[in-house]
PDB file of N, CA and C in Angstrom:
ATOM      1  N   UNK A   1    -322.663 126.402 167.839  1.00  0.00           N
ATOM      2  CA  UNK A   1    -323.707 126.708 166.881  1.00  0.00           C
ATOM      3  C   UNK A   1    -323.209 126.336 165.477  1.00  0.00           C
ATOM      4  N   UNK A   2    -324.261 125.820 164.576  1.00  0.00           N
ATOM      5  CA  UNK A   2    -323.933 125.388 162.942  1.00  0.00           C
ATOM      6  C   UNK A   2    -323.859 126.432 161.899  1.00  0.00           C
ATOM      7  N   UNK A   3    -322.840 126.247 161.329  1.00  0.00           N
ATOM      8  CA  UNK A   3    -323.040 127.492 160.101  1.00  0.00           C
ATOM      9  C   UNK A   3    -324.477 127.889 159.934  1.00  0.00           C
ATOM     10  N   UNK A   4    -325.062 126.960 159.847  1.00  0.00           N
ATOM     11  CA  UNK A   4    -326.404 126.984 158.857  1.00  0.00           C
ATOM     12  C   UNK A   4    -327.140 127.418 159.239  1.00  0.00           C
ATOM     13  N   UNK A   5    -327.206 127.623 161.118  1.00  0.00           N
ATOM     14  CA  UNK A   5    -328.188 128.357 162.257  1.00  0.00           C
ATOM     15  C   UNK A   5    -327.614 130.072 162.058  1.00  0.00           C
ATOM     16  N   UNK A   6    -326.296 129.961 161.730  1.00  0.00           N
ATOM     17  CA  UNK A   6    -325.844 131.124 161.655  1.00  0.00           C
ATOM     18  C   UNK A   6    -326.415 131.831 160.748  1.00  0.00           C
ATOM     19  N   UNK A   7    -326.255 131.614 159.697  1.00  0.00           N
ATOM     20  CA  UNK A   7    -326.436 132.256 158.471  1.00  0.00           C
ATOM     21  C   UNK A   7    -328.429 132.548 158.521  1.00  0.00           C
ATOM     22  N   UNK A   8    -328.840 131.369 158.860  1.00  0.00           N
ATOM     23  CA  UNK A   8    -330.203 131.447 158.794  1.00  0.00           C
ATOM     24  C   UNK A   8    -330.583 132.959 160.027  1.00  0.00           C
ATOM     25  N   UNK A   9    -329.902 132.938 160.921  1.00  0.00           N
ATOM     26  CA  UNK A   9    -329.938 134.007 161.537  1.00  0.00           C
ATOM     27  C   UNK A   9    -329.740 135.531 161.049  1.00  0.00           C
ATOM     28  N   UNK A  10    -328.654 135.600 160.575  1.00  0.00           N
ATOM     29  CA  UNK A  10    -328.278 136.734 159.251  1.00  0.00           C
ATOM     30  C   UNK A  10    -329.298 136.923 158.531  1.00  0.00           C
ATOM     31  N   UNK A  11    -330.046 135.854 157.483  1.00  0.00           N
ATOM     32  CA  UNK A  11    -330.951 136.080 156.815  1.00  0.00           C
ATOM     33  C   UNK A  11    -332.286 136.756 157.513  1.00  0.00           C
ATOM     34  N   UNK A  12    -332.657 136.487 158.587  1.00  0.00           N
ATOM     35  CA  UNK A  12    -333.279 136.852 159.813  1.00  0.00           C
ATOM     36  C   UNK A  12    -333.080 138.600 159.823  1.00  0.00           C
ATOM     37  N   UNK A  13    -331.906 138.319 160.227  1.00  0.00           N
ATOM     38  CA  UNK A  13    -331.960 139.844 160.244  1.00  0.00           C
ATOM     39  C   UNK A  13    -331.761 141.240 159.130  1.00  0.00           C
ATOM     40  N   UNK A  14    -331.367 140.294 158.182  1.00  0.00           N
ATOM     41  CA  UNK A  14    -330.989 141.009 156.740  1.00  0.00           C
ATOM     42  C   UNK A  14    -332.462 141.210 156.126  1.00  0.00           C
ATOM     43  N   UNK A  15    -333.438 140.614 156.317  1.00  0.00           N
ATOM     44  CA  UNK A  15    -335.036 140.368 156.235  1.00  0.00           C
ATOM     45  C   UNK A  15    -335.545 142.101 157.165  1.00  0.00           C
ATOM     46  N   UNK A  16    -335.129 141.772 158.610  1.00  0.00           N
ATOM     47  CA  UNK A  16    -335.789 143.002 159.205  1.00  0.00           C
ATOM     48  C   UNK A  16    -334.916 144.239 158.908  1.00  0.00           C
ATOM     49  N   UNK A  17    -333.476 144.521 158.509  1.00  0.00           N
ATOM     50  CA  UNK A  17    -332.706 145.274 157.942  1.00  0.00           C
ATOM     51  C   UNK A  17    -333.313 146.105 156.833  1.00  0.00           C
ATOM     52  N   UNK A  18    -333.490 145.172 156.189  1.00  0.00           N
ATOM     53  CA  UNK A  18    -334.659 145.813 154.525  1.00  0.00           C
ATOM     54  C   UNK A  18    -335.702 146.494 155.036  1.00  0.00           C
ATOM     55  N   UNK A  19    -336.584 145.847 156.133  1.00  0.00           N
ATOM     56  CA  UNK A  19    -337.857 146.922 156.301  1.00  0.00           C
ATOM     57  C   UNK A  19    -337.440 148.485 156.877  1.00  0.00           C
ATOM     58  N   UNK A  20    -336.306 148.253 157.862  1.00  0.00           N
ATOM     59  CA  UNK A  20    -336.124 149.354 158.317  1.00  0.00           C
ATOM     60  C   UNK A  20    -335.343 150.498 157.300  1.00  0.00           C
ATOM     61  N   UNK A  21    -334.757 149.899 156.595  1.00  0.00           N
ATOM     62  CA  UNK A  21    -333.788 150.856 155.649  1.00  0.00           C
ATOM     63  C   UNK A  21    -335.069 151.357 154.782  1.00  0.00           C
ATOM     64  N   UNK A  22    -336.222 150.325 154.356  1.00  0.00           N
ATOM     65  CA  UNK A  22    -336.574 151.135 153.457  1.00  0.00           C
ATOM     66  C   UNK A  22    -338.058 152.224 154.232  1.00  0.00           C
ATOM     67  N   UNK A  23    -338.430 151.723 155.434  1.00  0.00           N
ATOM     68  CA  UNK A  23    -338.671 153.067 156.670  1.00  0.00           C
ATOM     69  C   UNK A  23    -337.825 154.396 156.167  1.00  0.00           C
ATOM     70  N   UNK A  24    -336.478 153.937 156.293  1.00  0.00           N
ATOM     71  CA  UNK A  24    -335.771 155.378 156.295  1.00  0.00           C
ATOM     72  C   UNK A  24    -335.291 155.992 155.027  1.00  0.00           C
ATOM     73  N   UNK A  25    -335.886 155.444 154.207  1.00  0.00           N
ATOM     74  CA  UNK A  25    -335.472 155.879 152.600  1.00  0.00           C
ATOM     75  C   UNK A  25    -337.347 156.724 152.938  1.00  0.00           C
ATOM     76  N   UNK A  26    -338.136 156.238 153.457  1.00  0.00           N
ATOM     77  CA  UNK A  26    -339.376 157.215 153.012  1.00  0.00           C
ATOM     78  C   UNK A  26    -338.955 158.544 153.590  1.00  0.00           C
ATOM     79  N   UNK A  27    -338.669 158.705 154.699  1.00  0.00           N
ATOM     80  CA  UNK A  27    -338.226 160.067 156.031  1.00  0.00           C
ATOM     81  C   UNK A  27    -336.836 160.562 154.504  1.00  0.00           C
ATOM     82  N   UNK A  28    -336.371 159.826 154.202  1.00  0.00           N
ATOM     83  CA  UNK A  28    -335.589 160.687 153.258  1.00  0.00           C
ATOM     84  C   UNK A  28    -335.988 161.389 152.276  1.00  0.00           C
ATOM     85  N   UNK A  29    -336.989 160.426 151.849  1.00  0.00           N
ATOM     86  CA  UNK A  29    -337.840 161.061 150.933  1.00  0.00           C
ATOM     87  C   UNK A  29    -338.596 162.499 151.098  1.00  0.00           C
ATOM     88  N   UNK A  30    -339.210 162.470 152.314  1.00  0.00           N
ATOM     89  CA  UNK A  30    -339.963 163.513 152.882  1.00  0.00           C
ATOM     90  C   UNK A  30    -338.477 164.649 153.128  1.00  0.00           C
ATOM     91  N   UNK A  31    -337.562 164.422 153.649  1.00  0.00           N
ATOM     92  CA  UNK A  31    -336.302 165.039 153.805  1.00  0.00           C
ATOM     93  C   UNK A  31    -335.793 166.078 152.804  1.00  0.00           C
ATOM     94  N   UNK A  32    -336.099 165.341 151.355  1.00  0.00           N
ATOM     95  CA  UNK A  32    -335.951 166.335 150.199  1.00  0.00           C
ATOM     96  C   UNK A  32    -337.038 167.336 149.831  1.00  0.00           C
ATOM     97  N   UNK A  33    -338.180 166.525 150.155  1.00  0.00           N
ATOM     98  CA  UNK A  33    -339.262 168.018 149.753  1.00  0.00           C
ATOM     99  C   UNK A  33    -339.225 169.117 150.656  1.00  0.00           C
ATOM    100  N   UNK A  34    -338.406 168.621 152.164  1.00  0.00           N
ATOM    101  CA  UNK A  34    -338.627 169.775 152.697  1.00  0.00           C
ATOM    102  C   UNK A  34    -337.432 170.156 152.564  1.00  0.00           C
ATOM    103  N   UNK A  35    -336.669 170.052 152.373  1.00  0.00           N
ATOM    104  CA  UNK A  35    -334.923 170.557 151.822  1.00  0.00           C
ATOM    105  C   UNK A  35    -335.378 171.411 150.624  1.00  0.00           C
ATOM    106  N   UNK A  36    -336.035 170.808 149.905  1.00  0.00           N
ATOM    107  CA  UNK A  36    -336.367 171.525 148.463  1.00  0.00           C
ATOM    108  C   UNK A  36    -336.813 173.131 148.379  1.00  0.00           C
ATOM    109  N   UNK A  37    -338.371 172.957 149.578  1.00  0.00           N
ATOM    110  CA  UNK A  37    -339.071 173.676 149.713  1.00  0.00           C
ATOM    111  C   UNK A  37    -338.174 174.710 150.332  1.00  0.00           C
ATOM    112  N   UNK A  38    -337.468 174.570 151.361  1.00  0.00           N
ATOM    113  CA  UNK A  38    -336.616 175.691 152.084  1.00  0.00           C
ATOM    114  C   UNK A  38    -335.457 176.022 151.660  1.00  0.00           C
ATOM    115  N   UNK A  39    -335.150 175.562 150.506  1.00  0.00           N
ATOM    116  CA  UNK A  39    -333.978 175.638 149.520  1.00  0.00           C
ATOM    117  C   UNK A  39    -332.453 175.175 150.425  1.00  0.00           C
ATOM    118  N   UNK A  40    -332.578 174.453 151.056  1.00  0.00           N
ATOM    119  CA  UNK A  40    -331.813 173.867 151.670  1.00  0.00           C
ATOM    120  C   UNK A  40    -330.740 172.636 150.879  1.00  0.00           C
ATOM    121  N   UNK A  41    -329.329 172.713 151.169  1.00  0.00           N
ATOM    122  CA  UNK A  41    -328.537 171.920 150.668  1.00  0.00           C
ATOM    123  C   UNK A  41    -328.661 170.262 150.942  1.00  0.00           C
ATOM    124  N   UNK A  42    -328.249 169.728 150.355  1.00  0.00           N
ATOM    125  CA  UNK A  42    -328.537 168.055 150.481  1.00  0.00           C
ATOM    126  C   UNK A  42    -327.590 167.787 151.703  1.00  0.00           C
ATOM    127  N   UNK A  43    -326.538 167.962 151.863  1.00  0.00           N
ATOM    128  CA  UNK A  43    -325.077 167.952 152.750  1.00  0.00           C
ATOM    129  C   UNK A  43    -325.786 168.859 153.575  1.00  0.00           C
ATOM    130  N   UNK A  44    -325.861 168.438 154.953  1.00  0.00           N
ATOM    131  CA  UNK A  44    -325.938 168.936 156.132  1.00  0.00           C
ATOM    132  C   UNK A  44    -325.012 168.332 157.386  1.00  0.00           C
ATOM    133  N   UNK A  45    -323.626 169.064 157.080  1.00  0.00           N
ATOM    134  CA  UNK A  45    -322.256 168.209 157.903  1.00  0.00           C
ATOM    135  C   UNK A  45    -322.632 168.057 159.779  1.00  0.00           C
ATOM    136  N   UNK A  46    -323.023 168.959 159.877  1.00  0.00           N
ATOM    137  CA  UNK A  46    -323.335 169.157 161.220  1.00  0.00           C
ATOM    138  C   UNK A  46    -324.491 168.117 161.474  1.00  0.00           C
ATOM    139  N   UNK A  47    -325.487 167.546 161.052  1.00  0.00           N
ATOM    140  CA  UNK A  47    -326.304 166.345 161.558  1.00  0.00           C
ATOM    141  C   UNK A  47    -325.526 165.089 160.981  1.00  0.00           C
ATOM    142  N   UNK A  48    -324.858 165.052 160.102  1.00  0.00           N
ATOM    143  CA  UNK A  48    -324.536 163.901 160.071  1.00  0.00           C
ATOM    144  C   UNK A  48    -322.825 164.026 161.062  1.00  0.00           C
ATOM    145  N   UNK A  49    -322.612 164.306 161.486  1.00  0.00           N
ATOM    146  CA  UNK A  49    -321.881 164.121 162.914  1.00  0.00           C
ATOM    147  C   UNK A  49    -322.605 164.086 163.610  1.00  0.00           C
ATOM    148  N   UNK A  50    -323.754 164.430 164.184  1.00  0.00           N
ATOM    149  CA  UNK A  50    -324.232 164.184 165.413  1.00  0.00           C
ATOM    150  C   UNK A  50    -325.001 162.449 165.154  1.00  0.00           C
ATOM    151  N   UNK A  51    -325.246 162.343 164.155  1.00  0.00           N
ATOM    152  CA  UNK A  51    -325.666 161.003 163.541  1.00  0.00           C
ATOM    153  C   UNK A  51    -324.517 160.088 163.991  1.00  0.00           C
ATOM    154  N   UNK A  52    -323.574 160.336 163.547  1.00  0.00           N
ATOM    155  CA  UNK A  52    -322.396 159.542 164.045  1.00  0.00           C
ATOM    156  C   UNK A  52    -321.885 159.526 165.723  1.00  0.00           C
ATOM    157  N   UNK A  53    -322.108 160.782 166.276  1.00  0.00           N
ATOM    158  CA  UNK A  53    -321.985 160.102 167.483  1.00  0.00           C
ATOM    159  C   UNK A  53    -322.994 159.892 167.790  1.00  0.00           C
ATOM    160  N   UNK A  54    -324.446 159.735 168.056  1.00  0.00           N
ATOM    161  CA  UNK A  54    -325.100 159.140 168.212  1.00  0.00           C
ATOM    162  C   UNK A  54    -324.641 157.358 168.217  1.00  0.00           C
ATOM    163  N   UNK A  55    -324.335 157.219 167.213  1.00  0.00           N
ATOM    164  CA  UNK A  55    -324.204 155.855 166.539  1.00  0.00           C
ATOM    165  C   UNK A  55    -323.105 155.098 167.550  1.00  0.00           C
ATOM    166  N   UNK A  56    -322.095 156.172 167.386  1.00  0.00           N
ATOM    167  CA  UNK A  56    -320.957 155.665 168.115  1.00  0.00           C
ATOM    168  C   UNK A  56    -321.370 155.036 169.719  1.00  0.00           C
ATOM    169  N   UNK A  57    -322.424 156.334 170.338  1.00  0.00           N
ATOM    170  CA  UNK A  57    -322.479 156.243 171.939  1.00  0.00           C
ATOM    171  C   UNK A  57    -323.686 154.681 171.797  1.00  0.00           C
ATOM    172  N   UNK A  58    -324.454 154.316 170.892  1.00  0.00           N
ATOM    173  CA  UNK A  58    -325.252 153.430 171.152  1.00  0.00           C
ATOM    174  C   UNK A  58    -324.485 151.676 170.849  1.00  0.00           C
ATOM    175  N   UNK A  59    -324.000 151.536 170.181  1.00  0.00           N
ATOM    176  CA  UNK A  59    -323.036 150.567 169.816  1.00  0.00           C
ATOM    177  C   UNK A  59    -322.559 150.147 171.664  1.00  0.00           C
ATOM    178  N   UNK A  60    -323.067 149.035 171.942  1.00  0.00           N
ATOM    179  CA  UNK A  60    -322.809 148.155 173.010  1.00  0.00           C
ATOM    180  C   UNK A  60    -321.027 147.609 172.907  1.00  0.00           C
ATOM    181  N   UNK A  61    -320.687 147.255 171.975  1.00  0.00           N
ATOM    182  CA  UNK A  61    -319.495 146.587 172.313  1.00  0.00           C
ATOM    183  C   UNK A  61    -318.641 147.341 171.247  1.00  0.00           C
ATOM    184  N   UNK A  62    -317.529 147.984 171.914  1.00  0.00           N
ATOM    185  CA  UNK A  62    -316.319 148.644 171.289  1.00  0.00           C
ATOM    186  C   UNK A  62    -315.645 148.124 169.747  1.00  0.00           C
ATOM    187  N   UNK A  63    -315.552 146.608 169.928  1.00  0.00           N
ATOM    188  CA  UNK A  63    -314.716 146.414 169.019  1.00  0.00           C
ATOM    189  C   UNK A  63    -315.696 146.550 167.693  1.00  0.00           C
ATOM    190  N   UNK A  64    -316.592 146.879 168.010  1.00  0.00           N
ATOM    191  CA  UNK A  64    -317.761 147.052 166.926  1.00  0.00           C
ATOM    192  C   UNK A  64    -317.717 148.327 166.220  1.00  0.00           C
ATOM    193  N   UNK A  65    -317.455 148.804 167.193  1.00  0.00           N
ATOM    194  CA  UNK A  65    -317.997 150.832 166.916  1.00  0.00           C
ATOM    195  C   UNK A  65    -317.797 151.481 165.480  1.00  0.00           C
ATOM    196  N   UNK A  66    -316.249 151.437 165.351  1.00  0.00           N
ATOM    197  CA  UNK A  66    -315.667 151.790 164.166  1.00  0.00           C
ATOM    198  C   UNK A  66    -316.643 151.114 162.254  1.00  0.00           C
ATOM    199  N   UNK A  67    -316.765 150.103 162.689  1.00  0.00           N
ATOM    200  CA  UNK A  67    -317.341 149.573 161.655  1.00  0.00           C
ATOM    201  C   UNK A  67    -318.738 149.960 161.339  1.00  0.00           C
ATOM    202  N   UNK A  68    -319.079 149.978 162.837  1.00  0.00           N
ATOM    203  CA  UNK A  68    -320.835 150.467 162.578  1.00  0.00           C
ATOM    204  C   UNK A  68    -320.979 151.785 162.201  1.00  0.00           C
ATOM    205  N   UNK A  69    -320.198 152.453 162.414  1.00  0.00           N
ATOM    206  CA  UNK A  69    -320.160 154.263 162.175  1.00  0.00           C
ATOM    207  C   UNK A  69    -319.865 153.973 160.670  1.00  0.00           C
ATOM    208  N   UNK A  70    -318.839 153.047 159.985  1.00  0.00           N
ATOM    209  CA  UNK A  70    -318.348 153.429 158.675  1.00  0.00           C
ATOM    210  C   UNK A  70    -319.532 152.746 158.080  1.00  0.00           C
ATOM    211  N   UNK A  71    -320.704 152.116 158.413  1.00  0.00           N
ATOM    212  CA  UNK A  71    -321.987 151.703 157.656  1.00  0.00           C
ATOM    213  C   UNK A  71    -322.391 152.511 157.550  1.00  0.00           C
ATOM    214  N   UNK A  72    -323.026 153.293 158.693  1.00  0.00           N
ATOM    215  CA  UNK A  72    -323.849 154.936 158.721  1.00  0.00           C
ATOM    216  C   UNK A  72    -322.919 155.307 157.774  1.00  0.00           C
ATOM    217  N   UNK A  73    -321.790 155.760 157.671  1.00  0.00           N
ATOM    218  CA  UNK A  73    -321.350 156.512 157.253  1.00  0.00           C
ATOM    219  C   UNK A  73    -321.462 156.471 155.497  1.00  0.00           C
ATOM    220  N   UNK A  74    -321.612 154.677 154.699  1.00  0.00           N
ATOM    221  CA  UNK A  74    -322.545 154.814 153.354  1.00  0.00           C
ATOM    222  C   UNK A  74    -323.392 154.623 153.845  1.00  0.00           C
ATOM    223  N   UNK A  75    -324.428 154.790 154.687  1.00  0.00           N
ATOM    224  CA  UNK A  75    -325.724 154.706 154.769  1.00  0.00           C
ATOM    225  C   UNK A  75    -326.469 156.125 154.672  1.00  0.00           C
ATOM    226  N   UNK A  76    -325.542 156.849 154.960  1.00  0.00           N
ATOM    227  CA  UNK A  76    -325.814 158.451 154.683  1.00  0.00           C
ATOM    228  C   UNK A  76    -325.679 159.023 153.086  1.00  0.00           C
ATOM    229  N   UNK A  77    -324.126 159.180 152.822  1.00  0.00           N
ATOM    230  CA  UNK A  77    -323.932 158.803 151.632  1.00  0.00           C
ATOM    231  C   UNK A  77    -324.617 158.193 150.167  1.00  0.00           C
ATOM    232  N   UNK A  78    -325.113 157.165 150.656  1.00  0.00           N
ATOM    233  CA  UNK A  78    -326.516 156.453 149.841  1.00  0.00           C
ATOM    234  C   UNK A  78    -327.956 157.578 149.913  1.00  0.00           C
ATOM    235  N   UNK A  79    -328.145 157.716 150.722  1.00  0.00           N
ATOM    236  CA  UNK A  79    -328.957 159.123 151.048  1.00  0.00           C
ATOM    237  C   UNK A  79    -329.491 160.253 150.509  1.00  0.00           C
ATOM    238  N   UNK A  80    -327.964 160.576 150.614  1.00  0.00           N
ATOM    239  CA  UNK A  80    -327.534 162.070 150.056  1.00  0.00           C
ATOM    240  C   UNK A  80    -327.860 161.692 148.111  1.00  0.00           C
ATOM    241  N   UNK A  81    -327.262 160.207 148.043  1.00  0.00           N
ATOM    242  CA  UNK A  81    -326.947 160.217 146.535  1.00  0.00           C
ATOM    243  C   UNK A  81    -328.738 160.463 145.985  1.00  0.00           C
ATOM    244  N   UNK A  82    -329.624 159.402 146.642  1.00  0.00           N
ATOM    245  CA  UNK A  82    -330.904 159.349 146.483  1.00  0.00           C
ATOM    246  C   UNK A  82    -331.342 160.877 146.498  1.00  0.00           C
ATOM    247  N   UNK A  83    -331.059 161.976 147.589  1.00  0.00           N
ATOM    248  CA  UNK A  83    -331.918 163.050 147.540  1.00  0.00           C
ATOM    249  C   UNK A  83    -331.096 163.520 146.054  1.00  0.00           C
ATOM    250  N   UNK A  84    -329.809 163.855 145.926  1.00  0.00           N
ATOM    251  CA  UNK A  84    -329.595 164.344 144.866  1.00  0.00           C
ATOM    252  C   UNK A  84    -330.264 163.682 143.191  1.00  0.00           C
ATOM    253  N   UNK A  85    -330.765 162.216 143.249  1.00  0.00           N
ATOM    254  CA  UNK A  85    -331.373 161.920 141.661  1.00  0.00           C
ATOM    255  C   UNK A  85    -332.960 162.243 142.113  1.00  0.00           C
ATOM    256  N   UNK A  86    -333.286 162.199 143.366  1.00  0.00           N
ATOM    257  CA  UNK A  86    -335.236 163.165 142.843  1.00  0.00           C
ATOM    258  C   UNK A  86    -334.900 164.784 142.899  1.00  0.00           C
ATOM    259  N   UNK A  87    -333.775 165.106 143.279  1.00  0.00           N
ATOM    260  CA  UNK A  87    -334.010 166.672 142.725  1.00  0.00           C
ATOM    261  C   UNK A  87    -333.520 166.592 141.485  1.00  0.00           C
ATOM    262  N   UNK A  88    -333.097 166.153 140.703  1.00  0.00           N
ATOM    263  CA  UNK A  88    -332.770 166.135 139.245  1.00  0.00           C
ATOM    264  C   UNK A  88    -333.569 165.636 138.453  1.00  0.00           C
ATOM    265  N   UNK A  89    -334.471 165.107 138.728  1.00  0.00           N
ATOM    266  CA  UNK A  89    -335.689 164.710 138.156  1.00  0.00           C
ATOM    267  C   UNK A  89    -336.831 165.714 138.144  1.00  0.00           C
ATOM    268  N   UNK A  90    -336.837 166.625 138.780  1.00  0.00           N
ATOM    269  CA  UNK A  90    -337.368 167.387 139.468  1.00  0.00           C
ATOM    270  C   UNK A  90    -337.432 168.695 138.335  1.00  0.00           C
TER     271      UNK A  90
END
């Protein structure tokens, strides 16, 4: 295969990447009003481990795993940072 099929592939998926991340920035969104409403902390350690193994058990090929968990792992992070600037706006 050519670099250029490659990359065009990446772009491919870096294209459907964006829709889904920003899917899950809305559920985050909704995440804080109801965090808000129930006076609930932004850090909830216990789902984001189960987030992670989740992540871990779905990951098809091993040599992958580690890396894909440490994405979730700023992908959460990024998250958390977002719920914390609309409650400060707030």
């Amino acid at each position: 295969m050519k670099l250029d099929q490659i990359r065009k592939d990446i772009d491919q998926i870096d294209q459907e990447l964006v829709a889904l991340l920003e899917k899950r920035m809305v559920c985050v969104g909704q995440i804080v009003e109801y965090k808000e409403q129930q006076g609930l902390p932004v850090l909830d350690q216990g789902r984001e481990r189960e987030v992670l193994e989740k992540v871990a058990s779905l990951v098809g090929d091993e040599q992958y795993r580690s890396t894909i968990q440490a994405q979730f792992r700023d992908l959460m992070a990024r998250s958390r940072d977002f719920q914390e600037e609309v409650k400060a706006r707030d």
